[in-house]
Protein backbone atom coordinates (compact mmCIF):
# COMPACT_ATOMS: atom_id res chain seq x y z
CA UNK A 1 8.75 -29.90 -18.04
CA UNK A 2 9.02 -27.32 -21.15
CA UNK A 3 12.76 -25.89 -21.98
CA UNK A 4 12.13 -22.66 -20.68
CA UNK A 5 10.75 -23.37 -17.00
CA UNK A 6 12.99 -21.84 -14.74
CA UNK A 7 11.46 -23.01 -11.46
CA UNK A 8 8.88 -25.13 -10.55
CA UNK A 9 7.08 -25.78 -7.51
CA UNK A 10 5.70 -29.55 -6.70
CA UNK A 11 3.18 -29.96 -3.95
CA UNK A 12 4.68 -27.46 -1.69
CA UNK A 13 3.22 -26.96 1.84
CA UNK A 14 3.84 -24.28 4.38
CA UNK A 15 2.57 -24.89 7.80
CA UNK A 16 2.65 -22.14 10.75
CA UNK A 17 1.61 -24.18 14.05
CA UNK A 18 -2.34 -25.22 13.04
CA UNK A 19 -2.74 -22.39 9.67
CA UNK A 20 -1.80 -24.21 6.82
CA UNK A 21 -0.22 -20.94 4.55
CA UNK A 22 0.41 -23.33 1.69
CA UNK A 23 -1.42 -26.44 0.63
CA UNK A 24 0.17 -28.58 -2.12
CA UNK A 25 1.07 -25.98 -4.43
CA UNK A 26 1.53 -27.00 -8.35
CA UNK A 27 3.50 -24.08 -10.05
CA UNK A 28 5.67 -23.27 -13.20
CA UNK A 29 8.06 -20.24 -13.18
CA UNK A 30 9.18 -19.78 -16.92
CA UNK A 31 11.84 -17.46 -18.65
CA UNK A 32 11.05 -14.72 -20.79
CA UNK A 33 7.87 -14.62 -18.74
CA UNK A 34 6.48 -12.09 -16.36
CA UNK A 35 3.58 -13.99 -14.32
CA UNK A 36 1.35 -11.85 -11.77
CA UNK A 37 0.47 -14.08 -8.83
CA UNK A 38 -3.12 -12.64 -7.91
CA UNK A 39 -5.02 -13.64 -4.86
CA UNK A 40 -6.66 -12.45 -1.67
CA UNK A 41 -4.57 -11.13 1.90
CA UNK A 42 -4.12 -14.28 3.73
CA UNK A 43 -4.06 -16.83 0.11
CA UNK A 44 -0.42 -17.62 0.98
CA UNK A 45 1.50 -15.59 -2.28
CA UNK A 46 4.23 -13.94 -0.33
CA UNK A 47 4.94 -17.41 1.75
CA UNK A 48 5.03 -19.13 -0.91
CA UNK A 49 7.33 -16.27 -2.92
CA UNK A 50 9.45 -16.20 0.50
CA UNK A 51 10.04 -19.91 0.40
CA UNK A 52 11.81 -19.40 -3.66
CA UNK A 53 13.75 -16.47 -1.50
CA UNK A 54 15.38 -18.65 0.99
CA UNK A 55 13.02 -16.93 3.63
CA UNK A 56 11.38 -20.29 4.67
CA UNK A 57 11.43 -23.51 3.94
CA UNK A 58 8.75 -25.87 2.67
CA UNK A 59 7.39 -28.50 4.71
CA UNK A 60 6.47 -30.43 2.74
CA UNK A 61 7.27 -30.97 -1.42
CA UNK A 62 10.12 -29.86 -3.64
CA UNK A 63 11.34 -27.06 -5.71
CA UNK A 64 13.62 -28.13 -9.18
CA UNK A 65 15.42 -25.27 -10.64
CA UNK A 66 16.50 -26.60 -14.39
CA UNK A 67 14.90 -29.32 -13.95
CA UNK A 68 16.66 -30.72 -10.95
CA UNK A 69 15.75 -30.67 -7.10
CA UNK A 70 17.15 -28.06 -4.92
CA UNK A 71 17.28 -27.36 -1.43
CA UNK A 72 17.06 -23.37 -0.62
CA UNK A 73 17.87 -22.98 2.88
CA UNK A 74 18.71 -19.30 2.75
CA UNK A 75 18.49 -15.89 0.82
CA UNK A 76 22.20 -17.07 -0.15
CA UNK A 77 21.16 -20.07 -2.08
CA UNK A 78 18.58 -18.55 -3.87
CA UNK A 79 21.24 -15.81 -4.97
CA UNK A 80 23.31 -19.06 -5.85
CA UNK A 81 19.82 -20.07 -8.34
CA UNK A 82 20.02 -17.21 -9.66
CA UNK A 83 16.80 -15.63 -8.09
CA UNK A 84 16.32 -12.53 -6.21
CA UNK A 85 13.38 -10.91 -4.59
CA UNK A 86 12.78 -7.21 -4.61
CA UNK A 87 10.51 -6.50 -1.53
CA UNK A 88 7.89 -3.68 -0.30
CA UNK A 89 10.23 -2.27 2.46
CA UNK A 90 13.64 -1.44 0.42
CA UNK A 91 16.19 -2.64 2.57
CA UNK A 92 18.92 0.22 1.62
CA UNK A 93 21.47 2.39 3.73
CA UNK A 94 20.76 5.85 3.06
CA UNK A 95 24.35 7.19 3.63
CA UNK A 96 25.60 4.58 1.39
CA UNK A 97 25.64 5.25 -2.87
CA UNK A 98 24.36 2.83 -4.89
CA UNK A 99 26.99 0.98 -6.15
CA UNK A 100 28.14 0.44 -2.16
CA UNK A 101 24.37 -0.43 -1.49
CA UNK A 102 24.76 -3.17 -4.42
CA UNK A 103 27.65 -4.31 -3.18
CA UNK A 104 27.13 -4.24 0.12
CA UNK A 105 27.36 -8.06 1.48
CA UNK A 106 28.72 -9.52 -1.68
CA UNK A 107 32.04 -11.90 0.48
CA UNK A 108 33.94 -12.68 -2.03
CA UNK A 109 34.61 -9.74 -4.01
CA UNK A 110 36.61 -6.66 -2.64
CA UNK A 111 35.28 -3.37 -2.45
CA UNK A 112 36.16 -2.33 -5.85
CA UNK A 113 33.44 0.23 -6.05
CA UNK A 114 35.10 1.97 -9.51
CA UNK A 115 34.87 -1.85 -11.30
CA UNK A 116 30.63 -1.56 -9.51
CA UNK A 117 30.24 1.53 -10.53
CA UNK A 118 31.04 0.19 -14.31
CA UNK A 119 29.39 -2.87 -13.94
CA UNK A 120 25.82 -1.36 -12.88
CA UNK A 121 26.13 1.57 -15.43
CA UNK A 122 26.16 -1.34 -17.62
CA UNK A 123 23.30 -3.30 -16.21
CA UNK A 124 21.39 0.41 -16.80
CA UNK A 125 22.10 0.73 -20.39
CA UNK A 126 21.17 -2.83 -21.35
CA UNK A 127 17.66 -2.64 -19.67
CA UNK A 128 16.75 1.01 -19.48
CA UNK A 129 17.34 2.12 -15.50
CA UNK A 130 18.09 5.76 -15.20
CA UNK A 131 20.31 5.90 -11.72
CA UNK A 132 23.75 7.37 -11.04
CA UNK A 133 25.84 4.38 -8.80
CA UNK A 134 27.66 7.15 -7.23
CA UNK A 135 25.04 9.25 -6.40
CA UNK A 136 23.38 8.71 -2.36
CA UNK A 137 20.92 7.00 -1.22
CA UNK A 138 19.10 9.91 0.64
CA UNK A 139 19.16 11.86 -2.33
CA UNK A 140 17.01 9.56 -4.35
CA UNK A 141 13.52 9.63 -5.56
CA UNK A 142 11.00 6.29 -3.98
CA UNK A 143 10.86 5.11 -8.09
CA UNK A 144 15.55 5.66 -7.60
CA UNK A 145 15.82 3.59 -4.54
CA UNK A 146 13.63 0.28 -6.35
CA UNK A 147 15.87 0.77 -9.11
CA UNK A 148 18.80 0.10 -6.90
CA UNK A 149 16.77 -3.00 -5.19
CA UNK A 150 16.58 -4.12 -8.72
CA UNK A 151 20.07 -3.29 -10.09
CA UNK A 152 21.18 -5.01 -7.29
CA UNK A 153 19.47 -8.46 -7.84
CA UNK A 154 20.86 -8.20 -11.28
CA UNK A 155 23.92 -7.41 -10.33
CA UNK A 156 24.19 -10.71 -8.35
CA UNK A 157 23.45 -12.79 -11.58
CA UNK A 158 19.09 -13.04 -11.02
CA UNK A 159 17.82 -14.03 -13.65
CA UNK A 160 14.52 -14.59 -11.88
CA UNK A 161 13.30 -11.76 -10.22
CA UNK A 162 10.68 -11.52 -7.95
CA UNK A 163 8.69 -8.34 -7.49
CA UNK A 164 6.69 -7.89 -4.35
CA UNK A 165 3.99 -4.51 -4.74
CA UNK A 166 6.36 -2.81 -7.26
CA UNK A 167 3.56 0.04 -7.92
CA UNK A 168 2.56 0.82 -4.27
CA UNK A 169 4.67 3.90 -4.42
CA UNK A 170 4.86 5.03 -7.69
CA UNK A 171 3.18 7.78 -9.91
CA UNK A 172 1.87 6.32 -13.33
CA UNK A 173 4.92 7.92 -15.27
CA UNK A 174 6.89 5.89 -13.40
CA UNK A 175 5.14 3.05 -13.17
CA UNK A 176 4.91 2.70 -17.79
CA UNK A 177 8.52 3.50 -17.51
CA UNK A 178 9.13 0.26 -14.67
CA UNK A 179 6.91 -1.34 -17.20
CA UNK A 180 9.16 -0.35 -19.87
CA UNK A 181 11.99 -2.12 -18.09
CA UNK A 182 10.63 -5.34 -17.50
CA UNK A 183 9.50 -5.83 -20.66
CA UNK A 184 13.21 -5.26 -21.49
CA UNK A 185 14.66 -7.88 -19.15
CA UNK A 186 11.21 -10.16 -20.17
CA UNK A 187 12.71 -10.14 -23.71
CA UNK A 188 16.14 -10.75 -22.53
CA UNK A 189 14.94 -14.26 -21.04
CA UNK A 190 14.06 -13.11 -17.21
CA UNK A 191 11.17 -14.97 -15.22
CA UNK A 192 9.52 -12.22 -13.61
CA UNK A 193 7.16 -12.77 -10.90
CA UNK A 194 4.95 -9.86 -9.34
CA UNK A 195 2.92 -9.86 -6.41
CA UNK A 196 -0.38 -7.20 -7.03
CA UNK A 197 -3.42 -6.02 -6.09
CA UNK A 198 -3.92 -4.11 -9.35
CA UNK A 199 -5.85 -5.57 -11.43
CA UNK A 200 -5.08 -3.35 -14.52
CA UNK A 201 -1.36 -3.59 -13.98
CA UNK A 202 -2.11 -7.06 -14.15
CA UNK A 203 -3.57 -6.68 -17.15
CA UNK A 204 -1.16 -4.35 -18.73
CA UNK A 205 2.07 -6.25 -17.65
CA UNK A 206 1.54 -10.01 -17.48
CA UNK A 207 1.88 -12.87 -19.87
CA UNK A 208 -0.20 -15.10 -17.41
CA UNK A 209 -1.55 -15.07 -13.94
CA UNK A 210 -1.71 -17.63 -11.30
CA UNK A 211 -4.46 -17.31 -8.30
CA UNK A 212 -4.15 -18.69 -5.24
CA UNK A 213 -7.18 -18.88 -2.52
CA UNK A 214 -6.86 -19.53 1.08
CA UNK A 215 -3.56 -21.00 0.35
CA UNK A 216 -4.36 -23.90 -2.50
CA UNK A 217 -3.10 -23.23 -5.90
CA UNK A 218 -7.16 -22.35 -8.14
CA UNK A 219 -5.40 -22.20 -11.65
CA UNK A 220 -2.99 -20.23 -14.44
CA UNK A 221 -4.39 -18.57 -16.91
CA UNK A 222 -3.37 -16.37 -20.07
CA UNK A 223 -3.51 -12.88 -19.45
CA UNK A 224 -4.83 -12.34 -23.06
CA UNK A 225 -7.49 -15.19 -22.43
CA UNK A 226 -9.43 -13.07 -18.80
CA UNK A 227 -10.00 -9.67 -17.59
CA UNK A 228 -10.19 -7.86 -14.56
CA UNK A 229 -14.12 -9.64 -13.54
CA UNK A 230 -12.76 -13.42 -14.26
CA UNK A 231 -9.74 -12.81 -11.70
CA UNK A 232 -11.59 -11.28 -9.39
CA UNK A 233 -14.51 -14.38 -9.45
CA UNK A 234 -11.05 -17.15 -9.74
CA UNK A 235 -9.61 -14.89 -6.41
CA UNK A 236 -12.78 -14.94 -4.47
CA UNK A 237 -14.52 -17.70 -5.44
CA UNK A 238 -17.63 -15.71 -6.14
CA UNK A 239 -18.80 -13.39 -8.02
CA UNK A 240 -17.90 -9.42 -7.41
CA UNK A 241 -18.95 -6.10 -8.20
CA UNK A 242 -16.06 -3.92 -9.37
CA UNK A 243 -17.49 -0.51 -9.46
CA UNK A 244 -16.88 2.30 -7.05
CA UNK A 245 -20.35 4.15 -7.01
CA UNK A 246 -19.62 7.40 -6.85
CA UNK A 247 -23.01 9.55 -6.09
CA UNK A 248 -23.28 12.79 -5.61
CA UNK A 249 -24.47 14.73 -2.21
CA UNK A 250 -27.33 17.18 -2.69
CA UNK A 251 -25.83 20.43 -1.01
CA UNK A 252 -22.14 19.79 0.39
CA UNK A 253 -20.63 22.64 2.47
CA UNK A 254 -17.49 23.63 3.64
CA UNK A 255 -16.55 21.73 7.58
CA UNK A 256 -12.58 22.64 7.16
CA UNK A 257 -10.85 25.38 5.79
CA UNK A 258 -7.18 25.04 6.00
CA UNK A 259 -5.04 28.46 5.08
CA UNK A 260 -1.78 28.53 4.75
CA UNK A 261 -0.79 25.50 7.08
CA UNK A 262 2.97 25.04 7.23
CA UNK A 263 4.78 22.68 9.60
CA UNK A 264 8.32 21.46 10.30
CA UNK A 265 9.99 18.55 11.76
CA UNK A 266 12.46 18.53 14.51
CA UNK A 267 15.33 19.07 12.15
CA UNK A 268 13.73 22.54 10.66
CA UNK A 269 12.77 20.77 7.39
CA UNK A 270 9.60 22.19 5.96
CA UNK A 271 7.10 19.14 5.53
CA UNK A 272 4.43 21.36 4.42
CA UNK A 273 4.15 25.10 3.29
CA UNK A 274 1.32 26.98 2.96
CA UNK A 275 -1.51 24.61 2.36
CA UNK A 276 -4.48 25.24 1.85
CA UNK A 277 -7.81 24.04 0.82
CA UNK A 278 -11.58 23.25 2.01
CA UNK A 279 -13.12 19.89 2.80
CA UNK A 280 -16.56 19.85 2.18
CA UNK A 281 -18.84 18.00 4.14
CA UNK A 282 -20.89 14.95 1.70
CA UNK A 283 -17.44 14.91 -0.26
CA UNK A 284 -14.89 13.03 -0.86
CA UNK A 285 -11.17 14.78 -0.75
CA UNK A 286 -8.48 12.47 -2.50
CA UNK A 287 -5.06 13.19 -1.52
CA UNK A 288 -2.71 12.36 -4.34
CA UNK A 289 1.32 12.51 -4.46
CA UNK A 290 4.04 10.27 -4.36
CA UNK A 291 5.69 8.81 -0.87
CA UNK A 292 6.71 11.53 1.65
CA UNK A 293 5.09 14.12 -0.05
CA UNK A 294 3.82 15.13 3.34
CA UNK A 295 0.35 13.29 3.64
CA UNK A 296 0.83 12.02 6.47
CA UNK A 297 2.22 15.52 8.46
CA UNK A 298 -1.55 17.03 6.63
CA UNK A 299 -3.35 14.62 8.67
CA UNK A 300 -2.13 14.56 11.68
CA UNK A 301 -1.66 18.61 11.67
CA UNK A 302 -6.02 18.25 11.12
CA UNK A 303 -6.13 16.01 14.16
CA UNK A 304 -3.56 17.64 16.49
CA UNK A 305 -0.68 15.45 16.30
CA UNK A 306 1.70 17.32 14.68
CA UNK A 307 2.91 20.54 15.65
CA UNK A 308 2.22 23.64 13.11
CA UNK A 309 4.25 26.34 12.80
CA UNK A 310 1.69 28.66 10.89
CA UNK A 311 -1.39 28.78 9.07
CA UNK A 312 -5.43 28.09 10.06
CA UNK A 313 -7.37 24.91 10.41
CA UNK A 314 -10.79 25.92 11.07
CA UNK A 315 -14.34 24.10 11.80
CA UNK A 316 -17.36 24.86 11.12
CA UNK A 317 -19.23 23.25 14.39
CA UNK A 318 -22.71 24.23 13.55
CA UNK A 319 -22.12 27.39 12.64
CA UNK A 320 -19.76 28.64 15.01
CA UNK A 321 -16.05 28.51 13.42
CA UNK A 322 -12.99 26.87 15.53
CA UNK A 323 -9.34 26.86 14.83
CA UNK A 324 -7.82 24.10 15.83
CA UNK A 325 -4.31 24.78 15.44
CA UNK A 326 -3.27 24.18 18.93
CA UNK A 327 -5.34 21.86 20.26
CA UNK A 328 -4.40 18.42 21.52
CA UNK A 329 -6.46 15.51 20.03
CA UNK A 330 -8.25 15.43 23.34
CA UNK A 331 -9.18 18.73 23.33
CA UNK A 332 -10.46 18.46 19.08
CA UNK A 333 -12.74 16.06 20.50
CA UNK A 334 -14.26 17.68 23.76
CA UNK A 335 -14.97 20.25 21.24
CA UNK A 336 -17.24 18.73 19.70
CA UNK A 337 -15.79 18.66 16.23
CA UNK A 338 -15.90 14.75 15.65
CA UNK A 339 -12.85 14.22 13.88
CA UNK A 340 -12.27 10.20 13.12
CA UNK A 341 -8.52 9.45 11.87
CA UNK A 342 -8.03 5.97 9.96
CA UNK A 343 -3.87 6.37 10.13
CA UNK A 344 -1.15 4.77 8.07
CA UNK A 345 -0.01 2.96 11.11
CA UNK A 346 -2.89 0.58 11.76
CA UNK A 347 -1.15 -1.35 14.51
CA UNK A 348 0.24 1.55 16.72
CA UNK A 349 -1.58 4.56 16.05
CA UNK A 350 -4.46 3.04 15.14
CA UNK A 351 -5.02 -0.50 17.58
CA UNK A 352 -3.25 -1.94 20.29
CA UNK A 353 -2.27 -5.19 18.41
CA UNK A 354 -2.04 -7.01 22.19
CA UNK A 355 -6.21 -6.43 22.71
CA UNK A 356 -8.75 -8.40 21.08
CA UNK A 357 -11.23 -5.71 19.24
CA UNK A 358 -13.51 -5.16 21.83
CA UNK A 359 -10.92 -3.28 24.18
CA UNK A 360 -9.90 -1.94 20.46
CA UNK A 361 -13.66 -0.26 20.96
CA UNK A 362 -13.50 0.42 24.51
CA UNK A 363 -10.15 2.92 23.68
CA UNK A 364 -12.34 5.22 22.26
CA UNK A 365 -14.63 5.73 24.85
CA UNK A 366 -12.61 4.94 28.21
CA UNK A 367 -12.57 8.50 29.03
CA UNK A 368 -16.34 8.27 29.36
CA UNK A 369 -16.36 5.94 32.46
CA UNK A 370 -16.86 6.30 35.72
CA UNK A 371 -14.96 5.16 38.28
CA UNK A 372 -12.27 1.94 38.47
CA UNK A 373 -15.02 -0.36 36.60
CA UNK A 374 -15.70 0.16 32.57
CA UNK A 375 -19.40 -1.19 31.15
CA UNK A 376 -18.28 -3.44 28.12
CA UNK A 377 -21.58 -3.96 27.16
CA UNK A 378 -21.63 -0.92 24.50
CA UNK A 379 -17.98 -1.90 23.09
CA UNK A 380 -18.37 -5.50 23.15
CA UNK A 381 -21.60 -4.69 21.14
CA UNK A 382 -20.09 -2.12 18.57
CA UNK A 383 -17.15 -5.23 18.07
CA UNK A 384 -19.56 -7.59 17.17
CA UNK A 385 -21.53 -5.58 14.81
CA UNK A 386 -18.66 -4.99 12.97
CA UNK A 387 -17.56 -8.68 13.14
CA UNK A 388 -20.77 -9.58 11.73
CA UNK A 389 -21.21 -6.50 9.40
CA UNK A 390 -17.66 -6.30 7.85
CA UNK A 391 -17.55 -9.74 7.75
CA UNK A 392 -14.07 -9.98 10.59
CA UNK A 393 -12.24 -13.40 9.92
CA UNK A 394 -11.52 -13.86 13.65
CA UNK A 395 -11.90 -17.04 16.12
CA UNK A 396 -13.88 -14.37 18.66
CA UNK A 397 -14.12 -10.20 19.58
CA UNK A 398 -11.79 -11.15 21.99
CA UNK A 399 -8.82 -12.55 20.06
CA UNK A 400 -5.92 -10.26 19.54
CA UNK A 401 -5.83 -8.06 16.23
CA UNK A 402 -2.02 -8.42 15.70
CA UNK A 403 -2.72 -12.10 14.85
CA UNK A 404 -5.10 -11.00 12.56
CA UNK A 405 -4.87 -10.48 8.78
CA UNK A 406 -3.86 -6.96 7.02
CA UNK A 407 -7.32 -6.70 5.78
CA UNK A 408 -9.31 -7.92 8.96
CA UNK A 409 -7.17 -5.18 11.11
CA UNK A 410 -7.95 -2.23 9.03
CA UNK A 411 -11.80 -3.82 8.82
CA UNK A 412 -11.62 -3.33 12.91
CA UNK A 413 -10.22 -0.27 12.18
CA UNK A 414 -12.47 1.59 9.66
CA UNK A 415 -15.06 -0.13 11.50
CA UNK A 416 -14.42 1.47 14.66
CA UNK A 417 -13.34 5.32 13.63
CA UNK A 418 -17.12 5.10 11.45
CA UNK A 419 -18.89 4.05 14.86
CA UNK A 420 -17.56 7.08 16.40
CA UNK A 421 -20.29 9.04 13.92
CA UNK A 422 -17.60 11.71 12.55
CA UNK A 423 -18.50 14.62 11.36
CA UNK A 424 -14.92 14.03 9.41
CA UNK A 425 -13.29 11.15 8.71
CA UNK A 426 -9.26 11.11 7.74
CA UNK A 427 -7.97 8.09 6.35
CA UNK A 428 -4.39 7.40 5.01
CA UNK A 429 -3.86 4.79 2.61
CA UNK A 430 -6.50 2.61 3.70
CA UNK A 431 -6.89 -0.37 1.51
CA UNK A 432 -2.47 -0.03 1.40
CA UNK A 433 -1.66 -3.94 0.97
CA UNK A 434 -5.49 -5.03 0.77
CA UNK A 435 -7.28 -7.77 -1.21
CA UNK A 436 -9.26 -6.67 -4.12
CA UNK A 437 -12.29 -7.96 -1.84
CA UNK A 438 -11.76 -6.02 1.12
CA UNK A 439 -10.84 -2.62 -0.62
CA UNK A 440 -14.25 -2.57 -2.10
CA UNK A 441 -15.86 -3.05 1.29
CA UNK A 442 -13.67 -0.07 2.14
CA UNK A 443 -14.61 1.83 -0.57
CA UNK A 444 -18.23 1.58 -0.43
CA UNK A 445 -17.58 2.25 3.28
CA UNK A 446 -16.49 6.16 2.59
CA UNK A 447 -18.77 6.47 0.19
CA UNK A 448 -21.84 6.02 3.09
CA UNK A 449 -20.14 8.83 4.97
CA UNK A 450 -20.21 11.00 2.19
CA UNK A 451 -23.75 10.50 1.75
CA UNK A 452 -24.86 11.22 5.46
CA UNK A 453 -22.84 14.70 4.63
CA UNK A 454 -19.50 13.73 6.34
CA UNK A 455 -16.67 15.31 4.73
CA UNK A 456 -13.49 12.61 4.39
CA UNK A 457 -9.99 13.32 3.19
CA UNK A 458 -8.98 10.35 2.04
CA UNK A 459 -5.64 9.85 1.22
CA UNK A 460 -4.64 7.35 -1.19
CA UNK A 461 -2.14 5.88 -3.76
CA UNK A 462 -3.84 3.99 -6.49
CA UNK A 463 -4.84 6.51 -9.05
CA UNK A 464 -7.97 4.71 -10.53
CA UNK A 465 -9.13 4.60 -7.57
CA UNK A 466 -8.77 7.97 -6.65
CA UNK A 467 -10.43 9.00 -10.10
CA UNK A 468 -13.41 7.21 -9.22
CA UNK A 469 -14.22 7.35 -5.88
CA UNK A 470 -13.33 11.31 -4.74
CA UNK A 471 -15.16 13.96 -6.12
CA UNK A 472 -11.91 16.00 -5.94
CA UNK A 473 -8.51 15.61 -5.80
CA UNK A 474 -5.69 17.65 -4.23
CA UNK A 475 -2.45 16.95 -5.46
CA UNK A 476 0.78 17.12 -3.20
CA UNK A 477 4.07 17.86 -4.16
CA UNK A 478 7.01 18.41 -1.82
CA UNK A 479 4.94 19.80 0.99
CA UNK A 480 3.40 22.09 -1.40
CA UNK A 481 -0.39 22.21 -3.22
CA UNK A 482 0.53 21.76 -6.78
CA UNK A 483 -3.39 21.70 -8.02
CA UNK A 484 -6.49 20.83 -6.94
CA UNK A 485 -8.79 18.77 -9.14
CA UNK A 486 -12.56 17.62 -9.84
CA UNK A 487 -11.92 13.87 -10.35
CA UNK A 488 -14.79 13.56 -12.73
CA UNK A 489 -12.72 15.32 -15.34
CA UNK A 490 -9.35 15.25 -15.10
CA UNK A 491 -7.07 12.53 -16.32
CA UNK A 492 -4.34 10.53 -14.83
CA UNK A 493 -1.74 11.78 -16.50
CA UNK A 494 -2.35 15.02 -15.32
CA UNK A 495 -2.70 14.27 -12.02
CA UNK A 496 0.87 11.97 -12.34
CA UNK A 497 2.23 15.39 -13.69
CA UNK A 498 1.26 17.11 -10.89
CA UNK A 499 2.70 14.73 -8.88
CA UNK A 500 5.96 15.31 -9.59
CA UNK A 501 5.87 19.22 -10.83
CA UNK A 502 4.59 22.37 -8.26
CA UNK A 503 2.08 24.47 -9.83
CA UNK A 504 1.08 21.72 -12.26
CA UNK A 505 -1.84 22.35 -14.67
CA UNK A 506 -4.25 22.21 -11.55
CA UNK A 507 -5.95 25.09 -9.90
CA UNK A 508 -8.80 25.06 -6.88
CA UNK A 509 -12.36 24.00 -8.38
C-alpha cells in the first residue's frame, strides 16, 4: 500500500436481505487526492460511502485506515479516523449559529462557543470559507449552510472528507469558489471523495475517478487520462449518446400568460411577486435560480395548489382564454386545459409509494369510473408500456414504487404525467439525484412534447443542461423575475449572475 493511502477498502460486501448493494469492492482512498466516485442510481456509491461513515457495516471484508484494520461501527468512530461525510440533506438547527451548530454534540468539550468561534474563523482563513460562526443558521445562503457542514467535519479533526452531491444546489459562482476550497484542503493533504452526477465537475475537480456498476467495483482511472464519453461507456457498460437535441418547433404560440402572480405563505412572507411571463406551446421554459427561490410556489400556483394572492394565470384552450387563478386542480382539469405536473416530491405528490405502478396509473383516471368496480385494463396497459418503453427495473407493474430506485420512480412518473397527453407539462427538478443514463431518457422525453407543440416549464438545477435543452430561460431570484433568457445565446455566467442579483442583465426575449 503507497504512503499516502488514507483508506482502503478490501473485498467489501453489503447485503440488504437478497440485493447485494456491494460486491467485493477493491478501493484506495489517498491524501492530497480528491477522487469522484461515478456510477449509475442503484451501483452501490453512497452504501459503500455510508459504510466509511459508520452508517453501516460491511458484511463481509475489511477497511485499514494507515495501513491497519479497523472496525467502524458508528458515525463516532469514523470521527475517531478522522473522516467525515458531508451529506445532501444538511443536518443543521436553524435557530442555532454556526459555531453552536459545529459544536453541537461534541461530549467532551464544554460549550466554549468564544474558543469555537476562534477556532472555525481559523479553519476559514486557512482554506478560504467565507462564513461568520456567530451569525444564524436561518439567515444563511444554501452555498453558507454546506460551508458549516464542512467547517464542521474539519473542525472535528477530518482529514478525509466525503462529499455527497456538493453542486445540487449551487449556482456556478459558487460552485468555482467550493472548487476553490477543495483544491485548498487537496493541497493541504485531504482525501476528498465526491459523489456526482456531473460529468464536467468531474472533469474539472478530480485527480481520478472510480466507477462502480450494479454494485461491483469496474475500475480507477486518471481524470487527465478519460473524458466525459469513456465514463459514461465504464458507468453503463455501453455505449451512450451525450447530446441533448435541441430542435426547434415550426410556429410555437403562447398557452400561458402569467401577469403579475404574487403569492404568500401562511406566515405573510412573499414567495413570489409579480411574475410574469408566457409559456409557449412547442417550447421549452427552463426555470433557473438557486434553492427556495420560489420554483416550487410557481408551479403549483399554475396547477392550483397554492393559493395566490394576486396576479393572472391564463390559458389559451383553443382559443378561448381562462384564468385559472382560483381553481382547484380538479376543476384545471375538467376544464379542459390538460395541465401534467412532474413535482419535486416524487413519492407523495407525485405516487403513492405503497401501490405498484399500475394503481400509480389508475390515480389519474379513477374519477372516470363508474360505479364500486374500476376497469384496469387501460392502466394496467399504460404501466406496462412504460415498463417496456422506459425500460422500468421492476420484478412486475404490480410491485410497489417505494422499493423502487430514484430513477425507476421518476421513470413511472414522467411516464405517467406524458400519458395523460398534456397540453402543458410542469416538471421540477426532474432528473434531481438521477444517473447520467436515465436523465438522458428524461431529457429526450421533454424534448418529444415540445415537438407535438406542448409547452413545458421545466424547472431545473444543472446549468448545462438548462443551456441546452430549453429554448429559454427564466431566471428566479427571491420570488422575483430577474431576466428572462434565449438559451441559445446567453452564457452561464450570466445566468449564475442573475441568479443571485434582481434585475440582472436579462430582459423578456
Amino acid at each position: 500500500m503507497a504512503d499516502n493511502c488514507a483508506v482502503e477498502l478490501r473485498n467489501i460486501t453489503k447485503r440488504f436481505g437478497s440485493v447485494v448493494a456491494n460486491s467485493g469492492i477493491n478501493l484506495q482512498i489517498k491524501r492530497g487526492e480528491v477522487l469522484s466516485l461515478l456510477g449509475e442510481n442503484g451501483s452501490g456509491k453512497t452504501t459503500l460511502m455510508n459504510m466509511l461513515a459508520g452508517i453501516y457495516q460491511p458484511d463481509e471484508g475489511e477497511i485499514l485506515a494507515d495501513g491497519k484494520v479497523v472496525a467502524i461501527n458508528s458515525p463516532k468512530d469514523s470521527y475517531a479516523l478522522g473522516i467525515g461525510m458531508i451529506h445532501q440533506h444538511y443536518k443543521l438547527v436553524d435557530v442555532f449559529t454556526a459555531a453552536q451548530n459545529i459544536i453541537l454534540g461534541i461530549n467532551d468539550e464544554k460549550m466554549d462557543i468564544k474558543k469555537t468561534s476562534s477556532k472555525v474563523r481559523e479553519i476559514c482563513q486557512r482554506y478560504g470559507f467565507d462564513i461568520d460562526p456567530d451569525e444564524k443558521i436561518y439567515n444563511m445562503s444554501v452555498s453558507q449552510k454546506q460551508t458549516v457542514e464542512i467547517v464542521k467535519v474539519l473542525y472535528r479533526g477530518a482529514d478525509i472528507l466525503i462529499l455527497d452531491e456538493p453542486t445540487a444546489v449551487l449556482t456556478p459562482q459558487e460552485t468555482e469558489k467550493l472548487f476553490v476550497i477543495l483544491r485548498n484542503m487537496r493541497n493541504d493533504g485531504k482525501a476528498i471523495i465526491i459523489i456526482t452526477h456531473k460529468l464536467n465537475e468531474v472533469m474539472a475537480i478530480s485527480d481520478k475517478v472510480a466507477v462502480l456498476r450494479k454494485g461491483e467495483y469496474i475500475g480507477t482511472v486518471n481524470t487527465c487520462e478519460t473524458n466525459p464519453q469513456k465514463l459514461t461507456d465504464m458507468m453503463v457498460g455501453r455505449a451512450v449518446t451525450l447530446n441533448i437535441d435541441r430542435p426547434k418547433y415550426a410556429d410555437p404560440k403562447p398557452l400561458l400568460k402569467i401577469e403579475g402572480l404574487t403569492c404568500v405563505d401562511k406566515e405573510g412572507i412573499k414567495k413570489l411577486e409579480d411574475v410574469s411571463f408566457e409559456a409557449m406551446g412547442g417550447e421549452i421554459l427552463g426555470i433557473a435560480g438557486i434553492a427556495g427561490s420560489g420554483q416550487k410556489e410557481l408551479l403549483e400556483c399554475l396547477t392550483g395548489l397554492y393559493p395566490i394572492q394576486s396576479g393572472t394565470i391564463k390559458f389559451d384552450n383553443d382559443g378561448e382564454e381562462v384564468n385559472l387563478v382560483g381553481m382547484a386542480p380538479m376543476q384545471i382539469k375538467n376544464m379542459g386545459v390538460g395541465m401534467a405536473f412532474v413535482p419535486e416530491d416524487r413519492l407523495g405528490m407525485g405516487l403513492v409509494g405503497s401501490m405498484g405502478m399500475t394503481s400509480n396509473m389508475m390515480l389519474r383516471s379513477w374519477k372516470n369510473g363508474k360505479g364500486p368496480l374500476f376497469d384496469k385494463k387501460a392502466p394496467e396497459s399504460l404501466a406496462r408500456k412504460i415498463w417496456k418503453e422506459l425500460e422500468v427495473v421492476t420484478p412486475s407493474t404490480s410491485f410497489p414504487v417505494r422499493r423502487m430506485s430514484g430513477g425507476n420512480i421518476q421513470k413511472v412518473l414522467v411516464g405517467r404525467e406524458i400519458a395523460s397527453n398534456p397540453k402543458v407539462l410542469l416538471s421540477a427538478y426532474a432528473v434531481r439525484g438521477l444517473d447520467i443514463n436515465t436523465s438522458y431518457t428524461i431529457y429526450n422525453l421533454m424534448t418529444e412534447q415540445k415537438m407535438k407543440g406542448v409547452a413545458v416549464v421545466f424547472v431545473g438545477e444543472d446549468l448545462d443542461v438548462l443551456l441546452e435543452l430549453s429554448d429559454r430561460i427564466l431566471v428566479l431570484c427571491g420570488g422575483k423575475v430577474s431576466g428572462i433568457v434565449d438559451a441559445r445565446t446567453t452564457t452561464k455566467e450570466e445566468v449564475g449572475f442573475m441568479m443571485t442579483s434582481i434585475g440582472g442583465k436579462g430582459g423578456e426575449v
